[in-house]
Each structure stands twice: as structure tokens, then as C-alpha cells.
Protein backbone atom coordinates (compact mmCIF):
# COMPACT_ATOMS: atom_id res chain seq x y z
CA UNK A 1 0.00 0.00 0.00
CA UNK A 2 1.29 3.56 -0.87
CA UNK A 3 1.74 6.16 1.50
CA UNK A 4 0.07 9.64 0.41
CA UNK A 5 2.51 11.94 -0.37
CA UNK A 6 3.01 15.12 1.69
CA UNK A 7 3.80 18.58 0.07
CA UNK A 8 6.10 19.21 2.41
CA UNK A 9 8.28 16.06 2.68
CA UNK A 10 12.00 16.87 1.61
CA UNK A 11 13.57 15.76 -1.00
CA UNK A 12 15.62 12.99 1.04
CA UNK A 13 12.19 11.92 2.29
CA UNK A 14 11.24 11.14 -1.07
CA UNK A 15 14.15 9.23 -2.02
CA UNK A 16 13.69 6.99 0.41
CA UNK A 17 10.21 6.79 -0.46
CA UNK A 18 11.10 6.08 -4.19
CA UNK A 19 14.04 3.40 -2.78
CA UNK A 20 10.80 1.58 -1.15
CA UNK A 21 8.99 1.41 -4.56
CA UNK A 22 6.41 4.39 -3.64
CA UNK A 23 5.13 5.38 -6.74
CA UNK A 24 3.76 8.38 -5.17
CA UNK A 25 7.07 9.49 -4.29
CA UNK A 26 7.77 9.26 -7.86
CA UNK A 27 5.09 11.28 -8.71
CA UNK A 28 6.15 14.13 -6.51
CA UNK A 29 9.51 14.20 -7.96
CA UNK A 30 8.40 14.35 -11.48
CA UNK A 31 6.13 17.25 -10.42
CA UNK A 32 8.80 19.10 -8.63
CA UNK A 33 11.35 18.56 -11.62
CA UNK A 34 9.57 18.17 -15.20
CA UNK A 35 9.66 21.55 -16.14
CA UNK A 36 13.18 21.59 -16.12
CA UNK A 37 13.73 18.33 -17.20
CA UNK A 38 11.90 18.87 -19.99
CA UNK A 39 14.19 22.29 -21.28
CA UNK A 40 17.36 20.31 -20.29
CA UNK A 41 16.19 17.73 -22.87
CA UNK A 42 15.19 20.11 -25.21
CA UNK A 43 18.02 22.06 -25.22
CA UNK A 44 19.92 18.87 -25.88
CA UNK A 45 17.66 16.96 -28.61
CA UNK A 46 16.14 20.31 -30.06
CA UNK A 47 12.68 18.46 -31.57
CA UNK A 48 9.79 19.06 -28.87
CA UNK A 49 7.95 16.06 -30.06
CA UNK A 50 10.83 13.59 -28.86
CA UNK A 51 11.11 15.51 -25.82
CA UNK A 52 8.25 13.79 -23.46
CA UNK A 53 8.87 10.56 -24.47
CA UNK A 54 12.91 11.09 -22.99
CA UNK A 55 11.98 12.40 -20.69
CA UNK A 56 9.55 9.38 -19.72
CA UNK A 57 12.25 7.27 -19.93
CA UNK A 58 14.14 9.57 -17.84
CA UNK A 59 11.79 9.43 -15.03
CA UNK A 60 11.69 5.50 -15.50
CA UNK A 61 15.38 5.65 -15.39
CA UNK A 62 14.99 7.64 -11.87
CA UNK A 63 12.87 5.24 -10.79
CA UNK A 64 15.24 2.24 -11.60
CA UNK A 65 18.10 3.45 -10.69
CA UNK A 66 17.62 5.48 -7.48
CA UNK A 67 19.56 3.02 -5.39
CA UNK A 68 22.54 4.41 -7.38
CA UNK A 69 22.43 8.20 -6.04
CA UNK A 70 24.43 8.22 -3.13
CA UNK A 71 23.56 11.35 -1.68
CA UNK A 72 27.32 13.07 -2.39
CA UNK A 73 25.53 15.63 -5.41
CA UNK A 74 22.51 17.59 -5.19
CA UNK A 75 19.90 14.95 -6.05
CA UNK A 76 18.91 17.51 -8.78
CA UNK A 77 22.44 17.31 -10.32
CA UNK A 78 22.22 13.60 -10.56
CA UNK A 79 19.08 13.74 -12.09
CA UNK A 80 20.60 16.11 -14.59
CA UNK A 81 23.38 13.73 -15.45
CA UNK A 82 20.78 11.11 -15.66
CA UNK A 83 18.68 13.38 -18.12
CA UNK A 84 21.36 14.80 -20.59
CA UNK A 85 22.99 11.54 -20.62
CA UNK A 86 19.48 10.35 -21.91
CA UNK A 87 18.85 13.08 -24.15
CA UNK A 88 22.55 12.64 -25.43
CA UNK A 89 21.71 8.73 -26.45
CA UNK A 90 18.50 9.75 -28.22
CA UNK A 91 20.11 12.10 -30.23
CA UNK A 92 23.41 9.47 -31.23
CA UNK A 93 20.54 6.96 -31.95
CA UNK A 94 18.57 9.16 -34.24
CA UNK A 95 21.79 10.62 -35.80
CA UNK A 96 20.99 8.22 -39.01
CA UNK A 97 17.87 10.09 -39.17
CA UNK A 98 17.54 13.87 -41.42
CA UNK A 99 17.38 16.44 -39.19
CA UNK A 100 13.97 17.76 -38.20
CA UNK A 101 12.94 21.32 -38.93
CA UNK A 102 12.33 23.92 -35.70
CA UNK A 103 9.28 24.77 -35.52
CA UNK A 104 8.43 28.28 -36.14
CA UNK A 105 6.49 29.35 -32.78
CA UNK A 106 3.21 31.39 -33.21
CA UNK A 107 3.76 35.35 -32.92
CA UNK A 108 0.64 36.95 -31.19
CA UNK A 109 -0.21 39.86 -32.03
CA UNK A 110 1.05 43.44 -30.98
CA UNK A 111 -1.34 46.03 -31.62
CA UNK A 112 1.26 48.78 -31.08
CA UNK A 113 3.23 47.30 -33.83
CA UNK A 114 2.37 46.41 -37.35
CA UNK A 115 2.78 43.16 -39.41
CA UNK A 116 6.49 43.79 -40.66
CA UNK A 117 7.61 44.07 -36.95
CA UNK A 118 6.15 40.94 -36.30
CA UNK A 119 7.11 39.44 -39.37
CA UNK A 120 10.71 41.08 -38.39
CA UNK A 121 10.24 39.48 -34.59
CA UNK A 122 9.67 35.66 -35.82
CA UNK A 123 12.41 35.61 -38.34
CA UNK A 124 14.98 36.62 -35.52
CA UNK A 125 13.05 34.04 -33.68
CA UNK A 126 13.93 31.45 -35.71
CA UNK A 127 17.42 32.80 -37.34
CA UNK A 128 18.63 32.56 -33.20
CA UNK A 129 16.88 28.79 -32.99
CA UNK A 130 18.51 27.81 -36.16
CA UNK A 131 22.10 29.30 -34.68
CA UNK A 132 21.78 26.85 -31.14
CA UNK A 133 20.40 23.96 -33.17
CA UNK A 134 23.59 24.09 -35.31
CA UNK A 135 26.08 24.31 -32.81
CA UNK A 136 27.58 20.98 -32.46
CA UNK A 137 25.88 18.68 -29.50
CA UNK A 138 28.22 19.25 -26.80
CA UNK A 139 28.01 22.94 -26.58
CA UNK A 140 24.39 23.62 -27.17
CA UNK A 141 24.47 20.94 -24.00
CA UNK A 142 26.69 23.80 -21.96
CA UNK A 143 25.09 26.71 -23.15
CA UNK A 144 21.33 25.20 -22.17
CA UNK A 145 22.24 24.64 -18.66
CA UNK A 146 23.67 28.05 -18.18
CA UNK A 147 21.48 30.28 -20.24
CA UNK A 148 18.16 28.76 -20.03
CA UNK A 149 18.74 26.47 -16.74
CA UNK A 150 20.86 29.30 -15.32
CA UNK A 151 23.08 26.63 -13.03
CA UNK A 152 26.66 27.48 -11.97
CA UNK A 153 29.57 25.83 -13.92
CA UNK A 154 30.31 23.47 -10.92
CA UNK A 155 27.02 22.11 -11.34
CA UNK A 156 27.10 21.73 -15.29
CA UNK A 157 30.31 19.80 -14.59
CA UNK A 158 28.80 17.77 -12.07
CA UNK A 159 26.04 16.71 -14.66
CA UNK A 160 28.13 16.30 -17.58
CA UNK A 161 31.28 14.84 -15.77
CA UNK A 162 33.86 17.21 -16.99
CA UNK A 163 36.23 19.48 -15.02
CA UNK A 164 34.91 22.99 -14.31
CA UNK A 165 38.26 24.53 -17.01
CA UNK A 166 36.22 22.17 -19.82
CA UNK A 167 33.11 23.68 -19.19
CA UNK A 168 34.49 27.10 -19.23
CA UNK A 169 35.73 26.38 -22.30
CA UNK A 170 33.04 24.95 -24.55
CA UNK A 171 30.81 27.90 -23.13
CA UNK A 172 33.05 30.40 -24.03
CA UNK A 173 33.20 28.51 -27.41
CA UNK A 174 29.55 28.03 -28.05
CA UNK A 175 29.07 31.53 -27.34
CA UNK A 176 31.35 32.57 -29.55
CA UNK A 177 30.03 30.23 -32.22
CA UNK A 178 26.45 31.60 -31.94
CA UNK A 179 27.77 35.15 -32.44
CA UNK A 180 29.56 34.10 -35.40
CA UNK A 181 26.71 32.90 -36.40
CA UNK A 182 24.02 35.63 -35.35
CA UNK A 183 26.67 37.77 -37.18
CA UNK A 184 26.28 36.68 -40.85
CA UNK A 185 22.74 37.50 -40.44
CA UNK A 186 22.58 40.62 -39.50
């Protein structure tokens, strides 16, 4: 029988709930961490379609494999590891595969600006979106975790496994990279 899960258990709580094969537990920690599970992935396999069903298998993974965190990291940072290491194998395994198109996301309207601005608005949109998708795997990896996931370069090199120098370095060189590339377009 599962126990009902309490808002206000602690992480470690749950863990140990999830260890005892609570379901419920489970639950809660998808809750607490699909959000940014879910832009991790994306930022890492770049086609929103493929990006609940890794991160399905990510929370399966969790569930599997909990015995396995230790408690030395942030649980968060192992689930991290656990999820770009995921999102990195769906993307090697689909690497036979074209590349899908981005999707162009809907602009709403602006009533204080016309048409062309909009028109303007969604082709930077998707000139940017273009520039990430074609930076090689490993640094659109770096640069989603620090940009959108805003975590501090220990903790990127606690989820990827590299030294703190290397992810220094592939940030500095995606960035560069994506102004290269934001460059030519302007």
C-alpha cells in the first residue's frame, strides 16, 4: 500500500520513499522537476515532439536506478546527469535520421506594432533557434544549462562529468560560435 505523499516532505524523504517502490514518491519528484527536465532535454535533442517521451524514460530511469544516487551531489544534479545523458543517447541513436525542422512558434499579435515588426520578430526568432540547433551537440548541452537552466559551472560539470576549465571552455566557445553565427545575419 502507498503512503500519500506530503507537500512538504523533503527531497531525502522522497528518495527513500522512491528506494521503497512508492510510486507516489515518484510522482512528486516528477512534479517538482519536469519543467526543467523537460528544457534540459530540449536544449539537448532540439525536436519538442521527442522531448516527453525522454523524458519518460528519464523518469523511469529515476525510478530504476535510485539506489545508485548516493547522496554526495545535489539529487537535482544527478538527475541532470541522468537526463542529458538520456537526451545525449537519443540524439546518437537518431543521428541516421535527417534532421527535423524547428518549428516556427506562433507570434501573437502586438497592436502597437504592425505586421512587418512581427514578421521582423519571428524571423529573428527562428534565425537565433537555427544558430543553437547548429552548434555541435556538446556545446548547445553547456550553453542550455547556463542560459536557459541558469546553473553554476560546478554544477554543469557535475552533470556532464567534466572538469569545471572544460566547461568554461566549450561555453566560451559556443558563445562565440552563436555570435559568429548571429553575425552573418545581420
Amino acid at each position: 500500500m502507498s503512503r500519500p505523499v506530503d507537500p512538504a516532505r523533503t527531497e531525502a524523504q522522497l528518495i527513500d520513499r522512491i528506494r521503497d517502490g512508492e510510486e507516489a514518491a515518484l510522482a512528486e519528484i516528477v512534479q517538482r522537476y519536469q519543467s526543467r527536465v523537460f528544457a534540459l532535454i530540449y536544449g539537448i535533442v532540439r525536436d519538442r515532439h521527442e522531448v516527453e517521451d525522454v523524458a519518460q524514460e528519464v523518469f523511469l530511469k529515476v525510478y530504476q536506478r535510485i539506489a545508485s544516487f548516493d547522496g554526495r551531489s545535489k539529487f537535482y544534479t544527478w538527475l541532470y546527469r541522468v537526463a542529458a545523458n538520456a537526451a545525449k543517447d537519443h540524439v546518437k541513436k537518431r543521428s541516421r535520421r535527417p534532421a527535423v525542422a524547428l518549428e516556427d512558434d506562433a507570434v501573437l499579435p502586438d497592436p502597437a506594432h504592425g505586421p512587418a515588426h512581427q514578421a521582423q520578430r519571428k524571423e529573428k526568432r527562428r534565425i537565433v533557434r537555427q544558430a543553437i540547433a547548429d552548434l555541435p551537440a556538446n556545446y548547445r548541452e553547456v550553453l542550455t544549462l547556463r542560459e536557459l537552466e541558469q546553473l553554476s559551472y560546478k554544477e554543469i560539470a557535475d552533470i556532464l562529468d567534466l572538469s569545471i576549465g572544460t566547461v568554461e571552455s566549450r561555453l566560451h566557445r559556443a558563445r562565440a560560435q552563436l555570435k559568429r553565427s548571429l553575425l552573418r545575419h545581420a
